[in-house]
Protein backbone atom coordinates (compact mmCIF):
# COMPACT_ATOMS: atom_id res chain seq x y z
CA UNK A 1 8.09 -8.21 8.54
CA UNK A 2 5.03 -6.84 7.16
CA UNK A 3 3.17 -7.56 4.04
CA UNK A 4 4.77 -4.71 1.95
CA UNK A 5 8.60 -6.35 3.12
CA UNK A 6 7.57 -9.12 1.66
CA UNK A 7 6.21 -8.55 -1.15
CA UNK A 8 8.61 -6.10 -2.36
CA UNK A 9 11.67 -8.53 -1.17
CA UNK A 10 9.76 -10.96 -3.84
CA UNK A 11 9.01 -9.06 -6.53
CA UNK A 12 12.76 -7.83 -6.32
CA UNK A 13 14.37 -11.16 -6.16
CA UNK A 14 12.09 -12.20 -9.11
CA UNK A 15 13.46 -9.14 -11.51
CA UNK A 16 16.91 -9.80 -10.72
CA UNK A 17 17.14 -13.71 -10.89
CA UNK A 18 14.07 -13.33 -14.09
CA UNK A 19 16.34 -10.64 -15.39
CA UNK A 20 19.68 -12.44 -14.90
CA UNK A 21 18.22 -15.72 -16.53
CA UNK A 22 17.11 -13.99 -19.19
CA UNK A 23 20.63 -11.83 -20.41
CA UNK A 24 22.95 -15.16 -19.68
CA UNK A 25 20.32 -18.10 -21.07
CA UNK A 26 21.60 -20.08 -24.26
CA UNK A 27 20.73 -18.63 -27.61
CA UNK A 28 19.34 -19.59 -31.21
CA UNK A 29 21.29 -17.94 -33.67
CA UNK A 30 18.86 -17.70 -36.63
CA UNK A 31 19.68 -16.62 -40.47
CA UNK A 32 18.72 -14.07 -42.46
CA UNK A 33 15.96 -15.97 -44.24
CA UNK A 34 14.50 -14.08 -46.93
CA UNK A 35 16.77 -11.04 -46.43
CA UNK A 36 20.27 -9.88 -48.62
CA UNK A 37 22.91 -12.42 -48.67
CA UNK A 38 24.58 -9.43 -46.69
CA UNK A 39 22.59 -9.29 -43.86
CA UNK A 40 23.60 -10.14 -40.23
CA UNK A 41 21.83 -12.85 -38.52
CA UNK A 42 20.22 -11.75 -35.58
CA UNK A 43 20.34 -13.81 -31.76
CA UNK A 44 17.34 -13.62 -29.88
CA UNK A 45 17.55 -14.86 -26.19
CA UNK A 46 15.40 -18.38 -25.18
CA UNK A 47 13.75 -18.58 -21.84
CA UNK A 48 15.76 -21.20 -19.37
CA UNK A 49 13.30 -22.88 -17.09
CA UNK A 50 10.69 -20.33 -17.05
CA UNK A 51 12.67 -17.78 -15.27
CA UNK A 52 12.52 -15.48 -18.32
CA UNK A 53 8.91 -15.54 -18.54
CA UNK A 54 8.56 -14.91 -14.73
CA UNK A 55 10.43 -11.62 -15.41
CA UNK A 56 8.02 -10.78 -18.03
CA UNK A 57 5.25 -11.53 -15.51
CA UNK A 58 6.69 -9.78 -12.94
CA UNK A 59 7.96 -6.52 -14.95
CA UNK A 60 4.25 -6.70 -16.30
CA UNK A 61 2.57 -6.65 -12.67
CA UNK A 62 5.10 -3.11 -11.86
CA UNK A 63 4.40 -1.79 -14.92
CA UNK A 64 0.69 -2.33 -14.32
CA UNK A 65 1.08 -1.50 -10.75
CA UNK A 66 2.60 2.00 -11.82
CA UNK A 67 0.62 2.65 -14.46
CA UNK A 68 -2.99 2.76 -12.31
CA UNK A 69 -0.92 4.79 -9.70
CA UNK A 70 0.29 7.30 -12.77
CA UNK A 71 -3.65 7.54 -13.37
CA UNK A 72 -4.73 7.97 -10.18
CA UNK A 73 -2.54 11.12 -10.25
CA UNK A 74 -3.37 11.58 -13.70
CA UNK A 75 -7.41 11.74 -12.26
CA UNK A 76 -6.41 13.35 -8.71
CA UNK A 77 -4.75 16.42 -10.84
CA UNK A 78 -6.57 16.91 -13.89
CA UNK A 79 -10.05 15.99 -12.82
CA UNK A 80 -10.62 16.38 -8.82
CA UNK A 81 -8.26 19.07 -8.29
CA UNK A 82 -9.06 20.94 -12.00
CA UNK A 83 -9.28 24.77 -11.57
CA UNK A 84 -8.58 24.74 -7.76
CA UNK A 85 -7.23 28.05 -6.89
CA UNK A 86 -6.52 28.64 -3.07
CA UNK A 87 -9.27 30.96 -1.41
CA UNK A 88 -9.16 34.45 -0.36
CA UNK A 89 -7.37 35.00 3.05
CA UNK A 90 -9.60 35.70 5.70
CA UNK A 91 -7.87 35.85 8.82
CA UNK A 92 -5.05 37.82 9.07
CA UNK A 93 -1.95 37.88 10.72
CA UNK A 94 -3.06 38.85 14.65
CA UNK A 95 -5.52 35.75 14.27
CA UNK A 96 -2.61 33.21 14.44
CA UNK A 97 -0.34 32.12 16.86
CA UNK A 98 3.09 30.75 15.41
CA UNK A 99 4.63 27.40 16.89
CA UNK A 100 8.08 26.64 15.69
CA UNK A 101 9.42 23.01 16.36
CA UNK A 102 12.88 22.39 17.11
CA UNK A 103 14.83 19.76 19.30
CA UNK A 104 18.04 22.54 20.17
CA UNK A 105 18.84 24.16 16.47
CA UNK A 106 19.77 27.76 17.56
CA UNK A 107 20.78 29.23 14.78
CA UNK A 108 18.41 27.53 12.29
CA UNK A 109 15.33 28.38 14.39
CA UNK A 110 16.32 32.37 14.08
CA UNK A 111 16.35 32.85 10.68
CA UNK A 112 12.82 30.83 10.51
CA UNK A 113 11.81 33.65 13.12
CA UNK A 114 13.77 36.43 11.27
CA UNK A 115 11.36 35.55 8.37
CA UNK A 116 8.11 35.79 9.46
CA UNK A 117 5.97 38.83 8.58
CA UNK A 118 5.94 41.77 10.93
CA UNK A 119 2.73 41.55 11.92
CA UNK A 120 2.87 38.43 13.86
CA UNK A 121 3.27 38.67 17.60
CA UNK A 122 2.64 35.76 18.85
CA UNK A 123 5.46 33.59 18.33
CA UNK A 124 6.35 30.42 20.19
CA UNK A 125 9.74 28.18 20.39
CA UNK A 126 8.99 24.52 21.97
CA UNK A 127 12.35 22.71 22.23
CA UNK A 128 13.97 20.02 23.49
CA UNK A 129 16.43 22.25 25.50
CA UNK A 130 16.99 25.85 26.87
CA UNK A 131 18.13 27.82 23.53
CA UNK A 132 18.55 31.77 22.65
CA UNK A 133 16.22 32.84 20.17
CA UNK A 134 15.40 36.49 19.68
CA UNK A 135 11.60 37.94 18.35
CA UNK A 136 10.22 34.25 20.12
CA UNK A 137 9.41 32.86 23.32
CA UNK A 138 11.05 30.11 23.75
CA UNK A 139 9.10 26.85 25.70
CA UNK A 140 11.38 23.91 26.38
CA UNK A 141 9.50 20.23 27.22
CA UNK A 142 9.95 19.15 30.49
CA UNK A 143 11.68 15.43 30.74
CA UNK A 144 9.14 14.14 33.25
CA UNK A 145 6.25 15.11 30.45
CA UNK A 146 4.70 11.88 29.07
CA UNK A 147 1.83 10.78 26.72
CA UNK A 148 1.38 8.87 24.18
CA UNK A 149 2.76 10.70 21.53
CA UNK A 150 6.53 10.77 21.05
CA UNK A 151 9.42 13.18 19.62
CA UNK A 152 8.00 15.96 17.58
CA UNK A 153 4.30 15.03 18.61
CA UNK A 154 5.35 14.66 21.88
CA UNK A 155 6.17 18.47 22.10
CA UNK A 156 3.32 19.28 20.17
CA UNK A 157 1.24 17.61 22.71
CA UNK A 158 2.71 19.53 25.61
CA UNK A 159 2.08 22.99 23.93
CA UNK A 160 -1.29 22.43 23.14
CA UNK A 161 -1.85 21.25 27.26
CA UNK A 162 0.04 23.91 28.15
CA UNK A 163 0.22 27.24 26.23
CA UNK A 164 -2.39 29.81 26.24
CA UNK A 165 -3.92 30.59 22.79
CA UNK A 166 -6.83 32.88 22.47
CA UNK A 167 -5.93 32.92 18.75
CA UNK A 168 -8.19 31.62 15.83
CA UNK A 169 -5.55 29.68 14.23
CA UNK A 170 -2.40 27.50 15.25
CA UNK A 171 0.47 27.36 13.00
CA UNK A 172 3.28 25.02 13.32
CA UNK A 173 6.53 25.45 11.69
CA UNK A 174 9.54 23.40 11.35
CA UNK A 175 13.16 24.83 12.72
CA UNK A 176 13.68 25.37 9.15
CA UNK A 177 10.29 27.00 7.86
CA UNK A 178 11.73 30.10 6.38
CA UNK A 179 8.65 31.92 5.70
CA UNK A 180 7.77 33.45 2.37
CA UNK A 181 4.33 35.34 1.30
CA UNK A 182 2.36 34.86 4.73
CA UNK A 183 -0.38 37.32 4.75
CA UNK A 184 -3.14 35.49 6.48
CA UNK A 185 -5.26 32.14 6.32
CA UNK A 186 -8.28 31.31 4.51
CA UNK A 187 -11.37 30.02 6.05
CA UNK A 188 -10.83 26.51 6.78
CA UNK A 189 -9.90 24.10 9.25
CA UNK A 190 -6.86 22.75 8.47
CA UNK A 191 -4.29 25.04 5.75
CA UNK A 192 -1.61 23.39 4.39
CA UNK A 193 0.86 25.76 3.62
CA UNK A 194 3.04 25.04 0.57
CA UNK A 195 6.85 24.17 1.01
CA UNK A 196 9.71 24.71 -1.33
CA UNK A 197 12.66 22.93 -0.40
CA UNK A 198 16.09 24.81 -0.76
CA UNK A 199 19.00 23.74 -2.09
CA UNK A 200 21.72 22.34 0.98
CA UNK A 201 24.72 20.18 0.54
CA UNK A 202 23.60 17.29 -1.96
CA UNK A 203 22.41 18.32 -5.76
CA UNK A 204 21.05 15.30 -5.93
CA UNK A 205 19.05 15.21 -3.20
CA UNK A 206 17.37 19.07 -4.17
CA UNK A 207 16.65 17.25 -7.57
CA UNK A 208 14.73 14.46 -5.60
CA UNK A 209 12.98 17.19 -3.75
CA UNK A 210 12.04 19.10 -6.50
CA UNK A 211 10.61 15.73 -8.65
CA UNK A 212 8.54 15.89 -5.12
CA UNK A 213 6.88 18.94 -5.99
CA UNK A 214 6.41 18.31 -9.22
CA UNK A 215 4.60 14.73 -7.86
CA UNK A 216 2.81 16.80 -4.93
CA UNK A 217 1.03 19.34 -7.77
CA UNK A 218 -1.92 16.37 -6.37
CA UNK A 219 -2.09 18.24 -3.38
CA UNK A 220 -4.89 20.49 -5.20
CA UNK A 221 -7.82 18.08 -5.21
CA UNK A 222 -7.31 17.31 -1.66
CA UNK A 223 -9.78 20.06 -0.22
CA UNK A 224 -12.13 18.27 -2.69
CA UNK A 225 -11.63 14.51 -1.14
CA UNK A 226 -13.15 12.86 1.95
CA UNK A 227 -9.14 12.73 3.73
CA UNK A 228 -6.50 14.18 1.97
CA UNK A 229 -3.70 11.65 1.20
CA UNK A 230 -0.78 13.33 3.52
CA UNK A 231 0.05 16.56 5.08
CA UNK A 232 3.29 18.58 5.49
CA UNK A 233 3.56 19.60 9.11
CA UNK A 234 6.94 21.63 8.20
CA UNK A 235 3.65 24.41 7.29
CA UNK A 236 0.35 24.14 8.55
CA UNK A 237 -2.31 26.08 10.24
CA UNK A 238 -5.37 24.58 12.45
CA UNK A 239 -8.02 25.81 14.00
CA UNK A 240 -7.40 26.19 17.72
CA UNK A 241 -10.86 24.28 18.86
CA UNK A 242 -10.27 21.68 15.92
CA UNK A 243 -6.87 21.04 17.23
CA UNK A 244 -8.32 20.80 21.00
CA UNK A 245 -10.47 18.13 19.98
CA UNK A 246 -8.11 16.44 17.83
CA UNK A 247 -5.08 16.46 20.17
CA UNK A 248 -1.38 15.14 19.02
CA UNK A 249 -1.66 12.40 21.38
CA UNK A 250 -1.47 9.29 19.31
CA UNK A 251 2.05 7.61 18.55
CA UNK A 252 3.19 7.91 15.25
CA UNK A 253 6.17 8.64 12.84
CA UNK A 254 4.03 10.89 10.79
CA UNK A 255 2.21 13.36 13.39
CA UNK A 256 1.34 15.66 10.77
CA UNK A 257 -0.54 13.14 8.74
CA UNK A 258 -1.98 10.96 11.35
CA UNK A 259 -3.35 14.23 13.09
CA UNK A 260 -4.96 15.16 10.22
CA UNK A 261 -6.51 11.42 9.31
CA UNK A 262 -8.02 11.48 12.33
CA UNK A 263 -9.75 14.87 12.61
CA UNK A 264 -11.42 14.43 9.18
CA UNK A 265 -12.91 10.90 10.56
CA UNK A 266 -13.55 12.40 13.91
CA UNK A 267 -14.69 15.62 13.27
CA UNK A 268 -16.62 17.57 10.37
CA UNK A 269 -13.36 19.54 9.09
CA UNK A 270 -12.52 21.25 6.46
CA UNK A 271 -9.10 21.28 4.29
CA UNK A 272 -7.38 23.89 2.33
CA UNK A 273 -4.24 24.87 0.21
CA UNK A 274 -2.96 28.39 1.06
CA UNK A 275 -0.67 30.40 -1.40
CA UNK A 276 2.07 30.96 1.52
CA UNK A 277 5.38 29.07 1.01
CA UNK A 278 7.70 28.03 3.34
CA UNK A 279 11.67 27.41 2.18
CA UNK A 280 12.68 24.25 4.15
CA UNK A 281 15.57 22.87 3.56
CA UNK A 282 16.71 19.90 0.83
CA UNK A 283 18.68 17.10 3.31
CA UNK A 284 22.13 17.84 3.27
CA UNK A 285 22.98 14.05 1.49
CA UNK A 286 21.85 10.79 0.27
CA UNK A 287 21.85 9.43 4.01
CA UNK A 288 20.00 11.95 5.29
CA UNK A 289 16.96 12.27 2.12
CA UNK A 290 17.33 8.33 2.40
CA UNK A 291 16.45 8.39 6.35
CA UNK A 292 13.52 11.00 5.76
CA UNK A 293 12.16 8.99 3.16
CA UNK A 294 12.14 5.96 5.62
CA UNK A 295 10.54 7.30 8.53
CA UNK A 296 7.95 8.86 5.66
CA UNK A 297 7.17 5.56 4.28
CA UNK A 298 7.05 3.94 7.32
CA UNK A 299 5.26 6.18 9.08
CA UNK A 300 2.42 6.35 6.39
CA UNK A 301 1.89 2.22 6.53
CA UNK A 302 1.50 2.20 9.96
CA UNK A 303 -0.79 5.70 10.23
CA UNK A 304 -2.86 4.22 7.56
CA UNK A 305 -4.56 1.30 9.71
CA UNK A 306 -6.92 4.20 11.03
CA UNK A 307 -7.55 5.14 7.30
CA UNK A 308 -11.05 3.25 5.84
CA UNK A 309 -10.25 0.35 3.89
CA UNK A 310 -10.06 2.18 1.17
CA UNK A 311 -7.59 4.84 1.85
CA UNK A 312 -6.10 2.35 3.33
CA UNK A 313 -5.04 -0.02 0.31
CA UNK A 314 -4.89 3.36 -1.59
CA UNK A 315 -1.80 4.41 0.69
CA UNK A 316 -0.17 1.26 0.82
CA UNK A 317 -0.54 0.68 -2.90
CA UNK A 318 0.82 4.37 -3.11
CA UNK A 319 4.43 3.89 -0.96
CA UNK A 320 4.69 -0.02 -2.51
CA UNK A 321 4.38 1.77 -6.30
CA UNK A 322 6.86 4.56 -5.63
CA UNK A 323 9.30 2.11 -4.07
CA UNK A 324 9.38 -0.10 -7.39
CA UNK A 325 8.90 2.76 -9.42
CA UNK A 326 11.89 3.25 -11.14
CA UNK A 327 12.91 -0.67 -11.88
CA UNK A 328 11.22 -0.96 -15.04
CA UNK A 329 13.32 2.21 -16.67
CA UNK A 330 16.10 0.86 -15.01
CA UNK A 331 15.90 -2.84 -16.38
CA UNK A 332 13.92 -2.31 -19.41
CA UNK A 333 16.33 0.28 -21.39
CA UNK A 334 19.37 -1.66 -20.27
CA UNK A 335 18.12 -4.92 -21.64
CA UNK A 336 16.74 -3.32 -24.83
CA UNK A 337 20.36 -2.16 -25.46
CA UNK A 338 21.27 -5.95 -25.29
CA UNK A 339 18.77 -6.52 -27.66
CA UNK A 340 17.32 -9.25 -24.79
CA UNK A 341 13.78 -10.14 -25.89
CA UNK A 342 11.17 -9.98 -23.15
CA UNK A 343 7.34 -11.66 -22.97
CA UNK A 344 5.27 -9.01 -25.35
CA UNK A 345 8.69 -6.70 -25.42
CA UNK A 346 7.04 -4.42 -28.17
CA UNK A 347 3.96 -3.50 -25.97
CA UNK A 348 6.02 -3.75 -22.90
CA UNK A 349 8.29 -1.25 -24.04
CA UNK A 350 6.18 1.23 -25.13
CA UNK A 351 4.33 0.93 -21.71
CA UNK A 352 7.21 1.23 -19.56
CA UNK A 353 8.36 4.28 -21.67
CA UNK A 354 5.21 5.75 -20.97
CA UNK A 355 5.90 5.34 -17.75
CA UNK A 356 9.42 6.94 -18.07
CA UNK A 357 7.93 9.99 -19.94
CA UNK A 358 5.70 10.46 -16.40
CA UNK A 359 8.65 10.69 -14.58
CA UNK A 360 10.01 13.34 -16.63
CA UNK A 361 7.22 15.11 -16.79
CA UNK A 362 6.87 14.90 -13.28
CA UNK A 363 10.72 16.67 -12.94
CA UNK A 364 9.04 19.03 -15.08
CA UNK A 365 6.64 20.11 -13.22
CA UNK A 366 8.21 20.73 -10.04
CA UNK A 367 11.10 23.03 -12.16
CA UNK A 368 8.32 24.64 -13.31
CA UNK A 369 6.67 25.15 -9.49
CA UNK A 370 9.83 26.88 -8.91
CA UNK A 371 9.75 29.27 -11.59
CA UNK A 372 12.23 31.03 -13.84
CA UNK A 373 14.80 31.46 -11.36
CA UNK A 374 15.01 27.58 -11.87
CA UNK A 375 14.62 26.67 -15.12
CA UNK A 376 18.33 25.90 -15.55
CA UNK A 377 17.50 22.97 -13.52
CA UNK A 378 15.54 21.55 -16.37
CA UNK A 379 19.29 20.93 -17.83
CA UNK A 380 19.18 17.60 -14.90
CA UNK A 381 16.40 16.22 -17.14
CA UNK A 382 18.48 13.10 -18.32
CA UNK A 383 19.70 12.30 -14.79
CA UNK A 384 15.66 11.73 -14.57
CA UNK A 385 16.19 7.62 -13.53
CA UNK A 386 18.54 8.50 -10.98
CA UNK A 387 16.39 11.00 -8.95
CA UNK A 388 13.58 8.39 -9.06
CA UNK A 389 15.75 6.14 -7.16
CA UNK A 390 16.91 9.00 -5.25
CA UNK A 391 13.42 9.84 -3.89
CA UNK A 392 12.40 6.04 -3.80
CA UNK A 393 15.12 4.23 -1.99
CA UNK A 394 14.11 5.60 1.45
CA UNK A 395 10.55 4.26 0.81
CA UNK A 396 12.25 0.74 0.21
CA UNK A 397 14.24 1.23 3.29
CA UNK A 398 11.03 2.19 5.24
CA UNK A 399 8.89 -0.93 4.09
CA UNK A 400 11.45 -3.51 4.59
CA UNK A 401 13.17 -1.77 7.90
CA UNK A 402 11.29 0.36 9.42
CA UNK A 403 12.51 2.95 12.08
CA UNK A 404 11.92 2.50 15.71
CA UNK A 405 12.25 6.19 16.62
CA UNK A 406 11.39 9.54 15.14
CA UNK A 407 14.44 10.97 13.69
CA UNK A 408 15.17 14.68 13.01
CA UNK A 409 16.65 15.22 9.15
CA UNK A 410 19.95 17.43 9.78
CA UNK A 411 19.63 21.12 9.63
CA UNK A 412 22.68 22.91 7.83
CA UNK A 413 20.92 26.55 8.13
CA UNK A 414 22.53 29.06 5.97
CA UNK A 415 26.09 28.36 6.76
């Protein structure tokens, strides 16, 4: 197991043995002292063999923990990424050709075609097996292909050996990339087009998604860092001779990410936010947002050993924080009901509120990303706690067990 497992799997058991000790230990009932004859006495709860205390400790180093990652945010969005506004476009449409990634989704892989603007004309389908798709060529991977790259890079790997581009630009969609906005790319290397996840078969798992956008509003100040933080391959654009010298060909849960780590250490690229959106879809349930999650989290720990040491513990200080992330809500407001007394419980308490308030905020601002036609969303604001675990229980799942395989998240396409 690696270090994050095992670390998490402590902290964990320390909250919930700290936390148990601490709601069943024996209690001093004290008198009102001074007060009205009237007045109730009050019960405080006594530590029982330290365990209480270890809580405190422990809900301390989260709250801690969250709190620098809230301000690295707090710094990324506000300082580093203040005023960015994507660049003019300019390349245009006949300067790109379109990949769209599927393993055999038909029907899903149409209406991402069926979307995109007129003017492109160039459109590629690499599957997994033969499929129909109309407006596309479709490509499947042969079976005797290998390299070192597997599942989604795997195929991305073969069409880069393989098909003929005498375009400027390469840009890969997902099956279910509906396209929105795309008039051309600005000049950069790599252009991270911006997704907005569509509601499926789980409201709870669009509400995770959408406190994701309002967390990924970071995603500004990363054409002002050394290596952006992540990438969304669902919607980007490269430069044909960057992605030539780059290749896919590494192995990897993350391709998208990992490609982009590596061509900003082994190449002098440039990174940029376009104004295009693409409408992927929300997974259809909690197993399937919970399995994304995984392979995400995973996928990031093990990309980031080609990170620099400090990107590194950056991004696995990142995934361990948003895995613990909502405990502290979720133990701190219960036990203040109980009126259980915890090490410094004033202070702690208003930190860990300030902590909850970021996670509102954060559901906030990805309503607001999705404009008016949304807003009624804002009404989900008190289920707040439960979308944090929502969007964090697949990074648990990833740390402590992670997948062997790349897995595709289910496609429900319009139907």
């Amino acid at each position: 197991m690696n270090t994050e497992g095992i670390a998490l799997i402590a902290v964990t058991l320390t909250l919930l043995v700290g936390g148990a000790a601490t709601v069943f230990a024996p209690t001093v009932v004290s008198g009102p002292g001074t007060a009205p004859e009237q007045a109730a006495a009050t019960t405080a709860a006594v530590a029982d063999g330290g365990l209480a205390s270890l809580l405190g400790i422990a809900l301390w180093g989260v709250t801690l923990l969250f709190g620098a990652t809230a301000l690295v945010w707090l710094v990324l969005t506000t300082v580093i990424g203040a005023g960015y506004e994507a660049p003019p476009n300019e390349y245009g449409l006949d300067d790109m050709q379109v990949r769209i990634m599927t393993v055999d989704a038909a029907e899903v892989v149409q209406e991402t075609v069926d979307s995109l603007p007129a003017g492109l004309d160039d459109v590629h389908v690499i599957a997994e097996a033969p499929i129909d798709v109309a407006g596309a060529t479709v490509h499947v991977v042969p079976e005797e292909f290998t390299c070192r790259a597997v599942r989604k890079g795997r195929a991305q790997e073969w069409a880069r050996q393989t098909l003929d581009c005498q375009k400027e630009f390469v840009v890969y969609l997902d099956e279910d990339s509906i396209v929105e906005s795309l008039t051309g790319l600005p000049d950069a290397d790599i252009v991270q087009l911006r997704e907005k996840p569509r509601r499926t078969g789980s409201n709870l798992s669009y509400l995770a998604d959408m406190y994701r956008m309002g967390v990924q509003f970071e995603q500004r100040a990363f054409a002002r860092l050394s290596i952006p933080l992540f990438a969304w391959g669902g919607g980007i654009a490269v430069r044909t001779e960057v992605e030539e010298m780059t290749t896919w060909n590494r192995e990897t849960l993350v391709e998208d990410t990992a490609f982009v780590w590596a061509a900003f250490q082994e190449l002098d690229v440039t990174f940029e936010l376009s104004d295009a959106v693409c409408r992927n879809e929300a997974p259809p349930s909690l197993y399937e947002i919970l399995q994304q999650r995984r392979r995400w989290a995973a996928g990031n720990v093990q990309a980031s050993k080609m990170l620099p040491l400090r990107y590194e513990l950056l991004t696995r200080v990142r995934n361990y924080t948003w895995a613990l992330s909502p405990i502290v809500t979720l133990l701190v407001i219960p036990l203040s009901l109980l009126s259980v007394t915890i090490v410094y419980s004033g202070w702690f308490f208003a930190a860990s509120m300030g902590l909850a308030l970021c996670t509102l905020g954060w559901f906030l601002l990805g309503v607001a990303y999705y404009g008016d036609d949304h807003r009624q969303w804002a009404l989900a604001l008190p289920l707040a706690p439960v979308i944090t675990v929502i969007h964090s229980m697949g990074t648990v799942a990833g740390i402590l067990n992670p997948p062997e395989t790349f897995r595709v998240t289910t496609k429900v396409g319009s139907n």
